[in-house]
Every structure is written in C-alpha cells, then in structure tokens.
C-alpha atoms as a PDB file:
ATOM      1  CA  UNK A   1      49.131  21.119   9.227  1.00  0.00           C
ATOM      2  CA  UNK A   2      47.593  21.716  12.717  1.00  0.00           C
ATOM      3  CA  UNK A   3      44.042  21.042  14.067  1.00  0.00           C
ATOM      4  CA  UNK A   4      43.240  23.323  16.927  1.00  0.00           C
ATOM      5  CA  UNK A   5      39.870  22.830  20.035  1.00  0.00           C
ATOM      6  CA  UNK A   6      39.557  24.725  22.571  1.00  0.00           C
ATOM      7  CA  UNK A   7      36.939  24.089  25.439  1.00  0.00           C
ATOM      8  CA  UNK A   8      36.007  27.144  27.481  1.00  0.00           C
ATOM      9  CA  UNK A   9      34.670  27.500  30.556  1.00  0.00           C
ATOM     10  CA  UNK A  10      35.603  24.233  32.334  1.00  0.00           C
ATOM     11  CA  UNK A  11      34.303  24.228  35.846  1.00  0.00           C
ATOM     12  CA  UNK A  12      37.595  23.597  37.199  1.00  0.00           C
ATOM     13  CA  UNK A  13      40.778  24.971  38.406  1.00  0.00           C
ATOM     14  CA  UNK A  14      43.331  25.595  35.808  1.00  0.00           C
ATOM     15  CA  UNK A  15      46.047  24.046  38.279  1.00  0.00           C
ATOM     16  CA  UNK A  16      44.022  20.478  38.327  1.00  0.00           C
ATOM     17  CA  UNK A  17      43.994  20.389  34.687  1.00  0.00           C
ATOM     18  CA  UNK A  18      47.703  21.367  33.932  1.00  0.00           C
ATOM     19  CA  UNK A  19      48.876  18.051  35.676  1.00  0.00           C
ATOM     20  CA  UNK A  20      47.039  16.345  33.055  1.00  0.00           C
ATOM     21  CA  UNK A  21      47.910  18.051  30.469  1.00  0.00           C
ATOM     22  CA  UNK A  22      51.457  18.063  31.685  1.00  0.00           C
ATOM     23  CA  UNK A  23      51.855  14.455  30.987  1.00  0.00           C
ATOM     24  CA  UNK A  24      50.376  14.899  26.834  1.00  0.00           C
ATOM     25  CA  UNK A  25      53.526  17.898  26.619  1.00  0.00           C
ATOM     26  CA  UNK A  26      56.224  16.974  23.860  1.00  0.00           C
ATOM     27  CA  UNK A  27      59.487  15.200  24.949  1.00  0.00           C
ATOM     28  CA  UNK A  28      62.796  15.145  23.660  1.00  0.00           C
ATOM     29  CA  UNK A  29      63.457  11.899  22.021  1.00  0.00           C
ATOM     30  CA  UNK A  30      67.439  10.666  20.826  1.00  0.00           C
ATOM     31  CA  UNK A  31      68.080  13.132  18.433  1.00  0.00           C
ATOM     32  CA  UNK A  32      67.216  15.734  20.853  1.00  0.00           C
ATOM     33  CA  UNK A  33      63.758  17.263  18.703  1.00  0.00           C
ATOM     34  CA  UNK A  34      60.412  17.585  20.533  1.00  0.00           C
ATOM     35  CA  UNK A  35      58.425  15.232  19.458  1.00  0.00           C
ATOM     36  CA  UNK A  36      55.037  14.677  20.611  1.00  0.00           C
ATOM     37  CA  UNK A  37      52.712  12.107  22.155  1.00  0.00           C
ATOM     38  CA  UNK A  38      50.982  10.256  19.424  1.00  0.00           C
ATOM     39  CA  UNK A  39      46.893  10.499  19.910  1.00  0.00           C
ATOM     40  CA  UNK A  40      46.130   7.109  20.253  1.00  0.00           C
ATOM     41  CA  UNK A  41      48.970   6.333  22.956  1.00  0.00           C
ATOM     42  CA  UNK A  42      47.736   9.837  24.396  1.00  0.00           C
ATOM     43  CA  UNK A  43      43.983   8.764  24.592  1.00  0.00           C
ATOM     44  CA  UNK A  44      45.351   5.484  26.539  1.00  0.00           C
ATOM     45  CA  UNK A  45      47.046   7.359  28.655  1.00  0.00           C
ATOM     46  CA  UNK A  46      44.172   9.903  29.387  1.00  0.00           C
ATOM     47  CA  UNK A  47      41.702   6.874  30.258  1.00  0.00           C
ATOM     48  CA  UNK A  48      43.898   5.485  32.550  1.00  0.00           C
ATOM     49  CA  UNK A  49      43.972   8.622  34.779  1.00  0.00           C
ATOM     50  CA  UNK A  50      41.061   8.522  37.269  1.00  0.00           C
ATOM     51  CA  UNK A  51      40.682  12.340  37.690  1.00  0.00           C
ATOM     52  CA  UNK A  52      37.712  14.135  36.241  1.00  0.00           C
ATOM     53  CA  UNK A  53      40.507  17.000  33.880  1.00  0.00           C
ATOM     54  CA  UNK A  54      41.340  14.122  32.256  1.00  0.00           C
ATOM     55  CA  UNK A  55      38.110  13.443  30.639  1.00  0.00           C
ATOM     56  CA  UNK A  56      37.760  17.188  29.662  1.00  0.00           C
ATOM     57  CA  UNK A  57      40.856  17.094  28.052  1.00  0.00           C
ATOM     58  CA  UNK A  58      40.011  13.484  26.868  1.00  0.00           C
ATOM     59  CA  UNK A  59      37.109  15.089  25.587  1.00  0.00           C
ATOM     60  CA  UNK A  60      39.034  17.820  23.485  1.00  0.00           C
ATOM     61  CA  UNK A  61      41.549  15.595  22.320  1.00  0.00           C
ATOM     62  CA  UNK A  62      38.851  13.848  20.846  1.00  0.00           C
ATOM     63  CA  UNK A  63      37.047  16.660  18.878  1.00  0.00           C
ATOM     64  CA  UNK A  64      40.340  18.035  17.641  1.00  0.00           C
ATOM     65  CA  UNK A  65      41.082  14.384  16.191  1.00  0.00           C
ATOM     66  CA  UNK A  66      37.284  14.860  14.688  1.00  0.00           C
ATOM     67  CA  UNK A  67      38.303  18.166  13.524  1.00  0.00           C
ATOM     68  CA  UNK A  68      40.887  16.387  11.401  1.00  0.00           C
ATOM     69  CA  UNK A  69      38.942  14.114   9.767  1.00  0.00           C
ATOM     70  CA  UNK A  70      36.631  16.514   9.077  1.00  0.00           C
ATOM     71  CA  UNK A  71      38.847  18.396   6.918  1.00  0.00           C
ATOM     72  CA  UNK A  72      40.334  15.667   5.013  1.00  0.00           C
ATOM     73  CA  UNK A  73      36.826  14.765   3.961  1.00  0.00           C
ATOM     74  CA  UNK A  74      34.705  17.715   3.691  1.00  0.00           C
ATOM     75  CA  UNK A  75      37.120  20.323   2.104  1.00  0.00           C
ATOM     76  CA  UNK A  76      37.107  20.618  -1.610  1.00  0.00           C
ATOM     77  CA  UNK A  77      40.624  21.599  -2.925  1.00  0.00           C
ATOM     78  CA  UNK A  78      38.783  23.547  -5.796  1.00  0.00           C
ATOM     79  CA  UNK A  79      37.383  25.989  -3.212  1.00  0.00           C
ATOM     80  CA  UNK A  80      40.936  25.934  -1.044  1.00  0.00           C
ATOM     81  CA  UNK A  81      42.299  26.938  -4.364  1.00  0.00           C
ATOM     82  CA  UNK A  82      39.943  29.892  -4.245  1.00  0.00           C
ATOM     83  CA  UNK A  83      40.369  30.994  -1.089  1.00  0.00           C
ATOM     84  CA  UNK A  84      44.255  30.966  -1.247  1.00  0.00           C
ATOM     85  CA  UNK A  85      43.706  33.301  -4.151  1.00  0.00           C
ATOM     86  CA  UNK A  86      41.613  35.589  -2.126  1.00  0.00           C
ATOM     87  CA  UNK A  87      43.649  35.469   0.864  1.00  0.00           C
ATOM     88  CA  UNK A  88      47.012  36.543  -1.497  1.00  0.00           C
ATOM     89  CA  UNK A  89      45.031  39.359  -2.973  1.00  0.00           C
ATOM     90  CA  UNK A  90      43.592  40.737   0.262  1.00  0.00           C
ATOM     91  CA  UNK A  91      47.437  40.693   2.051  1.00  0.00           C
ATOM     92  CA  UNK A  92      48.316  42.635  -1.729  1.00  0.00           C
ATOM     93  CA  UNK A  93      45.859  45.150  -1.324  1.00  0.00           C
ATOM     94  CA  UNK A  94      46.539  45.522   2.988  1.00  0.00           C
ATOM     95  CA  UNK A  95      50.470  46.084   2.705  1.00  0.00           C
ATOM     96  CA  UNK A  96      52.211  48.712   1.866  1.00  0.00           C
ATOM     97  CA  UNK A  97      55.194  49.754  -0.989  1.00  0.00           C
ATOM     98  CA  UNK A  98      57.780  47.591   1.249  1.00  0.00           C
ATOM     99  CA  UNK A  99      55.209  44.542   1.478  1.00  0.00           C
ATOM    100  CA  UNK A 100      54.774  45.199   5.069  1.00  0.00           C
ATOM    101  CA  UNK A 101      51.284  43.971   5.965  1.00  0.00           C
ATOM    102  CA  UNK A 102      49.301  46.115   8.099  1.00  0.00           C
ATOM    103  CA  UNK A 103      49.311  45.386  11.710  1.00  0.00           C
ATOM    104  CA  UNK A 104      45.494  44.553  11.792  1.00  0.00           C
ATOM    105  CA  UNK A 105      45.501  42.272   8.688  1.00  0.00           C
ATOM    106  CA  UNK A 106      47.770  40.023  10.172  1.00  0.00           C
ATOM    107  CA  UNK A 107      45.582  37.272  10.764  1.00  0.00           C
ATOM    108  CA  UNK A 108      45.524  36.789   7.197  1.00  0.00           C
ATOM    109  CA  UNK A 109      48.739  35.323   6.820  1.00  0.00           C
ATOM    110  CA  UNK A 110      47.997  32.571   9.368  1.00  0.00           C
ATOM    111  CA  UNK A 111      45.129  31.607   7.337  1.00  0.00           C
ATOM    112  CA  UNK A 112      46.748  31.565   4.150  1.00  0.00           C
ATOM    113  CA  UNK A 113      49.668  29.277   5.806  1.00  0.00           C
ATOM    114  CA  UNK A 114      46.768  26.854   7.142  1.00  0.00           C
ATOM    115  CA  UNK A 115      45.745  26.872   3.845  1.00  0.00           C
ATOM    116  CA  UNK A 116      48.675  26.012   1.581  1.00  0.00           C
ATOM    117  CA  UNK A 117      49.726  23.553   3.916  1.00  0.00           C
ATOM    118  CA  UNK A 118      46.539  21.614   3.057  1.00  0.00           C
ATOM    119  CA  UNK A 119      47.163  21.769  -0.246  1.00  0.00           C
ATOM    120  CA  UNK A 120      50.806  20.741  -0.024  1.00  0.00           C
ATOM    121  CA  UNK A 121      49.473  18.341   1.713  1.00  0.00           C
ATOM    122  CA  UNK A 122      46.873  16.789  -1.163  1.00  0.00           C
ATOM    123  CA  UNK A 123      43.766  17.697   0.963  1.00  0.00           C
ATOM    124  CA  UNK A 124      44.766  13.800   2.829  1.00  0.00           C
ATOM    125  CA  UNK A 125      45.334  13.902   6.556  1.00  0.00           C
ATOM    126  CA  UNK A 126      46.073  10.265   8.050  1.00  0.00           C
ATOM    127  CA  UNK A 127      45.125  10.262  11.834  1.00  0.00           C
ATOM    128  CA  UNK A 128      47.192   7.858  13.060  1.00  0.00           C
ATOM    129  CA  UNK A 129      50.498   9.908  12.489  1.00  0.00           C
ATOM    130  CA  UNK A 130      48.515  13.021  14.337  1.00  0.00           C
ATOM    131  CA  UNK A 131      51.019  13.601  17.544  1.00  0.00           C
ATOM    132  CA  UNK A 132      50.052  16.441  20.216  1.00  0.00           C
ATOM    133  CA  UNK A 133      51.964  19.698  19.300  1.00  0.00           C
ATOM    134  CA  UNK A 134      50.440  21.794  22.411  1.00  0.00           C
ATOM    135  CA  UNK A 135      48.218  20.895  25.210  1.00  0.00           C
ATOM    136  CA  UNK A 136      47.574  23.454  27.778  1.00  0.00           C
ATOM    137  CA  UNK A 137      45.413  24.734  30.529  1.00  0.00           C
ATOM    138  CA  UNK A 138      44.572  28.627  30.957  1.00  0.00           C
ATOM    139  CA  UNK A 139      42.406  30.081  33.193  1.00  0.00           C
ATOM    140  CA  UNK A 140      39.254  31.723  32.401  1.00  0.00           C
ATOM    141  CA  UNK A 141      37.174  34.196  34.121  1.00  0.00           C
ATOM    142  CA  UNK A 142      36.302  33.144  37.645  1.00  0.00           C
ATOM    143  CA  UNK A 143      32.760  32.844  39.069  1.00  0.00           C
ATOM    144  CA  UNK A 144      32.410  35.064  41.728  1.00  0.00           C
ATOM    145  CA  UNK A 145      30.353  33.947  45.088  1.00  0.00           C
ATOM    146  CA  UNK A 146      29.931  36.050  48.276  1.00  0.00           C
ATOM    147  CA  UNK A 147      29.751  34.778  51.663  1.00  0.00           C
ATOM    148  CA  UNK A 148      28.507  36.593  54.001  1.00  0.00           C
ATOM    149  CA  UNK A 149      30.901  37.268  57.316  1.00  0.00           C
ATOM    150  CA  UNK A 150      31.109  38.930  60.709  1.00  0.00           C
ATOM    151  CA  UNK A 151      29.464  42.521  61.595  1.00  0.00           C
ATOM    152  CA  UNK A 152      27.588  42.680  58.247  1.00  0.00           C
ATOM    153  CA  UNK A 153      30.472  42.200  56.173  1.00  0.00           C
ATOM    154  CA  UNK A 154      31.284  39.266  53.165  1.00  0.00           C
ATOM    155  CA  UNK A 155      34.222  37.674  51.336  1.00  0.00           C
ATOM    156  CA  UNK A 156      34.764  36.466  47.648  1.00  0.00           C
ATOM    157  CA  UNK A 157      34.747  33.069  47.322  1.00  0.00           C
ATOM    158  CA  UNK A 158      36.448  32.513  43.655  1.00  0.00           C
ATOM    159  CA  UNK A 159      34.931  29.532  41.484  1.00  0.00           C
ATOM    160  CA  UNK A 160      37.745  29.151  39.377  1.00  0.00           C
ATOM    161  CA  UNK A 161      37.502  28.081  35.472  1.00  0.00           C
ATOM    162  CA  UNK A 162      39.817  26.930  32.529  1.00  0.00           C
ATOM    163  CA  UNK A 163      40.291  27.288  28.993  1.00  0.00           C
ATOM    164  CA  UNK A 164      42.169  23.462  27.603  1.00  0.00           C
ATOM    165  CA  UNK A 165      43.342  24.425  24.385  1.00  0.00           C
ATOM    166  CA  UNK A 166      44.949  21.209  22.250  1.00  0.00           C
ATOM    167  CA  UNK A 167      46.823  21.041  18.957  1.00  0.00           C
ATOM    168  CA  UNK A 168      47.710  17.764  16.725  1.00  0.00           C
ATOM    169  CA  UNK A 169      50.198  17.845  14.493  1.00  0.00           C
ATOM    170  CA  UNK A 170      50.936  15.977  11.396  1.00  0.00           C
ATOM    171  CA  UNK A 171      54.295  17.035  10.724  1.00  0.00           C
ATOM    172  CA  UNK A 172      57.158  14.790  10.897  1.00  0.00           C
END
C-alpha cells in the first residue's frame, strides 16, 4: 500500500530541491529490482545534509510516515468494507456493456485499489519496512516581481516555487 504528502508552495527553486531528493530515488540492488531507501536510513541521511530542501523534504518525509500510522490506527476495516462496496457499485453503474469505465470515473479505480490493498493487508502497516517509492521535486507557479529598468521600462524577476511530492511503500 502507498502513503502519499505533498507540500506545495515551497519558497524555493525546484532545481535546489531535486539534488536532495535525488539522493532518497530507488536503486538497483543484486537482483537488479528498484528497491528503495528505507525511511529511517533516509531520515539519517536527510539530517546530515546542511541545505535548507532537505528539511522541507525532511519535513514531508515525516508527515507521510505520520500518514501511515495514521491509517493503521484510525481506519476501521468495517467501514473499508463499506466503502469497497460502494466504490464496486459506483464503477458498475459508470461503465458501459464492455465494462469500460467512463473516462471521468476513473479515479475510482485508484481508490478502490488503495482500498483492497488495506484490507489484504489486515488494516496493519509496520513502519519500519516503509521504503521511499517516489520522491520528487516539481515546480509550482512562480511569484512574479517587477523591477523597474532604464527609460521607464521593468523586467520580471521570477521567485521560483516547488511542489515535493513523497511516497512510502510497504511492498516487498
């Protein structure tokens, strides 16, 4: 199952924060699979860094982890149950004679998926096998500035922002 946080609107260049978040990316390991950076050797790294990215990302890494214990302790299977059944209904009722789901109730799949892999799961979710599945750095809309120039012109200074988006993993 994955556990998704996204921080928007970092002050910051996108290109400062992507050699962070370069060094959290999955590497191939012996058998040649991606595997990714366990959190705890991740937040090690990430405190050791003496640039100010790394304590956004260190930031985001954190409430992701948060967001996993969160689920494992404050989602009641009964009501996942529920849900699931809603979610298969609504994708019945959205698709058509071939089972071809609409193109604008495709979100709905992802959800249920999220969902039954909790369940498969057992609604448990032990944190210290979480490993980084995606960490990246996109940039947001820029603050724009004007300075004012020569003969009553100006020029667009560009404050530049980011979006870190990070996903944990607890598949092996």
């Amino acid at each position: 199952m994955d556990f998704t946080c996204t921080t928007q609107n970092v002050r910051m260049s996108p290109k400062k924060v992507r050699e962070v978040t370069r060094q959290l990316l999955p590497r191939k390991n012996k058998d040649g699979k991606n595997e990714g950076m366990l959190v705890s050797k991740a937040q090690a790294v990430l405190s050791a860094i003496p640039r100010k990215s790394a304590r956004f990302i260190e930031k985001t890494l954190n409430t992701a982890l948060h967001n996993a214990e969160h689920i494992s302790t404050e989602w009641d299977n009964t009501e996942v149950q529920e849900k699931v059944a809603k979610l298969k209904q609504d994708i019945e009722n959205h698709s058509d004679e071939n089972g071809i789901i609409q193109r604008k109730h495709r979100h709905l799949k992802a959800k249920l998926a999220k969902l039954e892999a909790y369940l498969d799961n057992g609604g448990k979710v032990d944190t210290s096998k979480l490993r980084i599945k995606t960490a990246m750095a996109t940039s947001a809309t820029p603050l724009r500035r004007w300075m004012t120039r020569a003969r009553g012109g100006g020029s667009v200074i560009l404050k530049r922002c980011t979006h870190i988006r990070i996903t944990l993993s607890d598949d092996d």
